[in-house]
Each structure stands twice: as C-alpha cells, then as structure tokens.
C-alpha atoms as a PDB file:
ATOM      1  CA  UNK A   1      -5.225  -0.249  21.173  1.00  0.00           C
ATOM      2  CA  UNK A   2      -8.558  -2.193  20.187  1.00  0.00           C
ATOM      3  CA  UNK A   3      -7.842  -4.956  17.195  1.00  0.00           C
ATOM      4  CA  UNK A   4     -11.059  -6.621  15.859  1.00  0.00           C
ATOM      5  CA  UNK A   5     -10.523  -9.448  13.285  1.00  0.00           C
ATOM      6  CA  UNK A   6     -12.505  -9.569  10.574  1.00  0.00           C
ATOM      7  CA  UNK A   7     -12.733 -13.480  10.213  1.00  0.00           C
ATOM      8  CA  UNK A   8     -13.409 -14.174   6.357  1.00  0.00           C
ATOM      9  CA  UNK A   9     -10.929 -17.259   6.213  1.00  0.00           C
ATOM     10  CA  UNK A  10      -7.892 -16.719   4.176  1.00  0.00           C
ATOM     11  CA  UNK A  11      -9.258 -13.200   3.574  1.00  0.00           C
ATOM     12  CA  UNK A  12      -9.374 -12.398   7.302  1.00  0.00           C
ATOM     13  CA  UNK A  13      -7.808  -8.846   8.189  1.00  0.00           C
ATOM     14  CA  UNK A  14      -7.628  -6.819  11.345  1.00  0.00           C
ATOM     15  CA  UNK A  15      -9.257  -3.440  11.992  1.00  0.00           C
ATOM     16  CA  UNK A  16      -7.364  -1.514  14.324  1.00  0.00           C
ATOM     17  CA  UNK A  17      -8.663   1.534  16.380  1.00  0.00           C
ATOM     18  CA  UNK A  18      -6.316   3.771  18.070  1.00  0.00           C
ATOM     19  CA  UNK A  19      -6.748   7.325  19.213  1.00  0.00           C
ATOM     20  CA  UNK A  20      -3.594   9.341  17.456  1.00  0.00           C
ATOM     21  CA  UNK A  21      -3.680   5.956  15.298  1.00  0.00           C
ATOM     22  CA  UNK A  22      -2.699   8.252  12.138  1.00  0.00           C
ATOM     23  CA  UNK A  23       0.961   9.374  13.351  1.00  0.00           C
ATOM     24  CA  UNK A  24       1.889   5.919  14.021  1.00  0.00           C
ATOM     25  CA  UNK A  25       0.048   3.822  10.916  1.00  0.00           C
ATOM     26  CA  UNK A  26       3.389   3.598   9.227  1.00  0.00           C
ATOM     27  CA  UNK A  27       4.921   1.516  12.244  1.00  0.00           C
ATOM     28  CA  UNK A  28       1.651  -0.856  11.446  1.00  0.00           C
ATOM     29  CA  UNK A  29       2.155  -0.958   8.049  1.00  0.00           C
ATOM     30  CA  UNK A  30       6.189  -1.676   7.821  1.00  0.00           C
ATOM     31  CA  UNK A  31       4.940  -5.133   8.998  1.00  0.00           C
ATOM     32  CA  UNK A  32       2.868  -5.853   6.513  1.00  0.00           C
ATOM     33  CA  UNK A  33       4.691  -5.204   3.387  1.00  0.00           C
ATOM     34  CA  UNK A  34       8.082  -6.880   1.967  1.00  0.00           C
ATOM     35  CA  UNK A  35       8.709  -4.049  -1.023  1.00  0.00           C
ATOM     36  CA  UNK A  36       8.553  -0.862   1.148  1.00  0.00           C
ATOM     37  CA  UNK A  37       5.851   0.247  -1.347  1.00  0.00           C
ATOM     38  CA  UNK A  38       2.553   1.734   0.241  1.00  0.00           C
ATOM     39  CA  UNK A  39      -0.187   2.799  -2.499  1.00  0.00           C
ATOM     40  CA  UNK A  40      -3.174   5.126  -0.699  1.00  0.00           C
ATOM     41  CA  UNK A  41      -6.334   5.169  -2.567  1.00  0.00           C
ATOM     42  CA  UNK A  42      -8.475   7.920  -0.942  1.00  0.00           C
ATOM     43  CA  UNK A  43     -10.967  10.140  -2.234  1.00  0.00           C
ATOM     44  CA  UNK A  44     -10.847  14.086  -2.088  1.00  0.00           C
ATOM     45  CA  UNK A  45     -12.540  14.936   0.684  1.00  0.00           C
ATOM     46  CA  UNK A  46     -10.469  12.386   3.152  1.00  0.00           C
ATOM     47  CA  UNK A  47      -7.013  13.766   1.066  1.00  0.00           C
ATOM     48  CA  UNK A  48      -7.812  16.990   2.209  1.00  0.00           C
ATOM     49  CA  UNK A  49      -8.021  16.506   5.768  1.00  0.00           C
ATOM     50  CA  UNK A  50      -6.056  13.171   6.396  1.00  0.00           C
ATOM     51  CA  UNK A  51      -3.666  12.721   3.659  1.00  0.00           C
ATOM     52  CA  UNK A  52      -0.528  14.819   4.513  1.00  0.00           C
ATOM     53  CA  UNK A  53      -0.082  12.979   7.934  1.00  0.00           C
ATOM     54  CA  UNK A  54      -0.794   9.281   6.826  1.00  0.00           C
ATOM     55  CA  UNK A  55       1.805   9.981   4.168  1.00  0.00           C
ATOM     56  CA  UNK A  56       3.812  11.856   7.044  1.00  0.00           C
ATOM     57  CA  UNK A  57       4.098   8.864   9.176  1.00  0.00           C
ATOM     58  CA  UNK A  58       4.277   6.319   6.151  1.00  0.00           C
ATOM     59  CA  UNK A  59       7.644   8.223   5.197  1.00  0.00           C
ATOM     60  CA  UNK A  60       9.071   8.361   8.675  1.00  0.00           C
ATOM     61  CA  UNK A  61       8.706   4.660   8.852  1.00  0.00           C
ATOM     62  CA  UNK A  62      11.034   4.657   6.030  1.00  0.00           C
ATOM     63  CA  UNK A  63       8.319   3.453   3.604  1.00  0.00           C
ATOM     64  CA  UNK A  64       7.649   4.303   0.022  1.00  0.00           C
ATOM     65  CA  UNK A  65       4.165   5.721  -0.092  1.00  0.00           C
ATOM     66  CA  UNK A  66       1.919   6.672  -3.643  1.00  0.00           C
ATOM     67  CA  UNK A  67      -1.482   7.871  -3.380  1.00  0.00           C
ATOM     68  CA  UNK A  68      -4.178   8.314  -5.440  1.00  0.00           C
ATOM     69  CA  UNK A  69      -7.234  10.551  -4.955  1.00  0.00           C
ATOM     70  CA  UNK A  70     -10.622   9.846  -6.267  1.00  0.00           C
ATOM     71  CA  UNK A  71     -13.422  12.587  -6.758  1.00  0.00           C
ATOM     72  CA  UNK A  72     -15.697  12.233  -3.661  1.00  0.00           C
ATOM     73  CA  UNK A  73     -19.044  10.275  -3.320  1.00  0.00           C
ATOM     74  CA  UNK A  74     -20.820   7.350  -4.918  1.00  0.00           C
ATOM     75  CA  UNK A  75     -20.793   8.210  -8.396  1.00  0.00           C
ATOM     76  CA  UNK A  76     -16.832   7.061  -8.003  1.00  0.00           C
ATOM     77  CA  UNK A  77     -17.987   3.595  -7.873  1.00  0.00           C
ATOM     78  CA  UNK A  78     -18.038   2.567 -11.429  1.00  0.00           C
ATOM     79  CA  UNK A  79     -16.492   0.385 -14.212  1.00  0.00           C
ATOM     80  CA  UNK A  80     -14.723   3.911 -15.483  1.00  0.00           C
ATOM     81  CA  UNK A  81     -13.203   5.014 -12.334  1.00  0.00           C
ATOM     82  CA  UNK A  82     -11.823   1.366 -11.761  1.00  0.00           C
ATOM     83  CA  UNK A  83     -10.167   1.196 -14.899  1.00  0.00           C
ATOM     84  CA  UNK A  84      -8.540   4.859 -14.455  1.00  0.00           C
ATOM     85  CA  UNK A  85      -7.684   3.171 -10.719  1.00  0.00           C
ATOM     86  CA  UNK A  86      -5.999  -0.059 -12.115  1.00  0.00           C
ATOM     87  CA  UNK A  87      -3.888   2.275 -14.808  1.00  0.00           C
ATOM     88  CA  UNK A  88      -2.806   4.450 -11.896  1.00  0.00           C
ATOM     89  CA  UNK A  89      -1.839   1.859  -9.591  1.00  0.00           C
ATOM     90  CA  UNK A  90       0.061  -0.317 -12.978  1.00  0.00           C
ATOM     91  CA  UNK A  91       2.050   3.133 -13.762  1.00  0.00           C
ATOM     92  CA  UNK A  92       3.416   3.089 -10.071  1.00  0.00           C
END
C-alpha cells in the first residue's frame, strides 16, 4: 500500500493506492467515521462499473452506505446540480 498526504494544513487528507483497494475500502473507511454512515457521490458512468463493490465492501464492514449518482461529465458542475446534491445528502 502507497499513502501520499495531501498536506493542506487542517485540511490535509491521505490518498491511498492499493491494487484490489476497492474490496477492502470499507476496512479504511470504518476508521474514519463515528456514525457508521457512508454517503457515495459518484457520477453514472463510475456507478456503473464501480459502484456495486464499493458499496459491497462498505456493507461487509458493517457500515451504513447511501449513494448518489450524478449524470456524467462537466455540465454536472453547476449551482443546479449542487443544490439537487445538498437536498439529497439533507434527506439521508
């Protein structure tokens, strides 16, 4: 396992590269939260090929995962898709 940290101060976070990293994310993640709550944001195209095992392993960690998925590509990234985002995440 490679860990590079992102040094931003109190915003610093680690970026972890793994191979097989995706069956074993929910070990990673168990550490890091205190509610057992794990919300995925992801956009179509990664759901489709990625999404079933990250919530796979997030589950057999015994964590609580939601997810949300975006349309794909740039046109995403806007003041409307943020607010539809926020409501999502405020419903959970």
């Amino acid at each position: 396992m490679t860990r590079i940290t992102v040094g931003l101060g109190k915003r610093s976070y680690d970026i972890v590269i793994e191979s097989g990293l995706l069956a074993s994310v929910g070990d990673h993640l168990k550490a890091l939260t205190k509610t057992g709550r794990v919300f995925i944001v992801t956009d179509a195209n990664v759901a489709t090929h990625h999404l079933a095992a990250l919530v796979s392993s997030v589950t057999a960690a015994g964590l609580k995962p939601e997810s949300i998925t975006l349309p794909p590509g740039e046109s995403t990234k806007n003041w409307t898709q943020l607010e539809k985002l926020c409501d999502q995440l405020l419903s959970f």
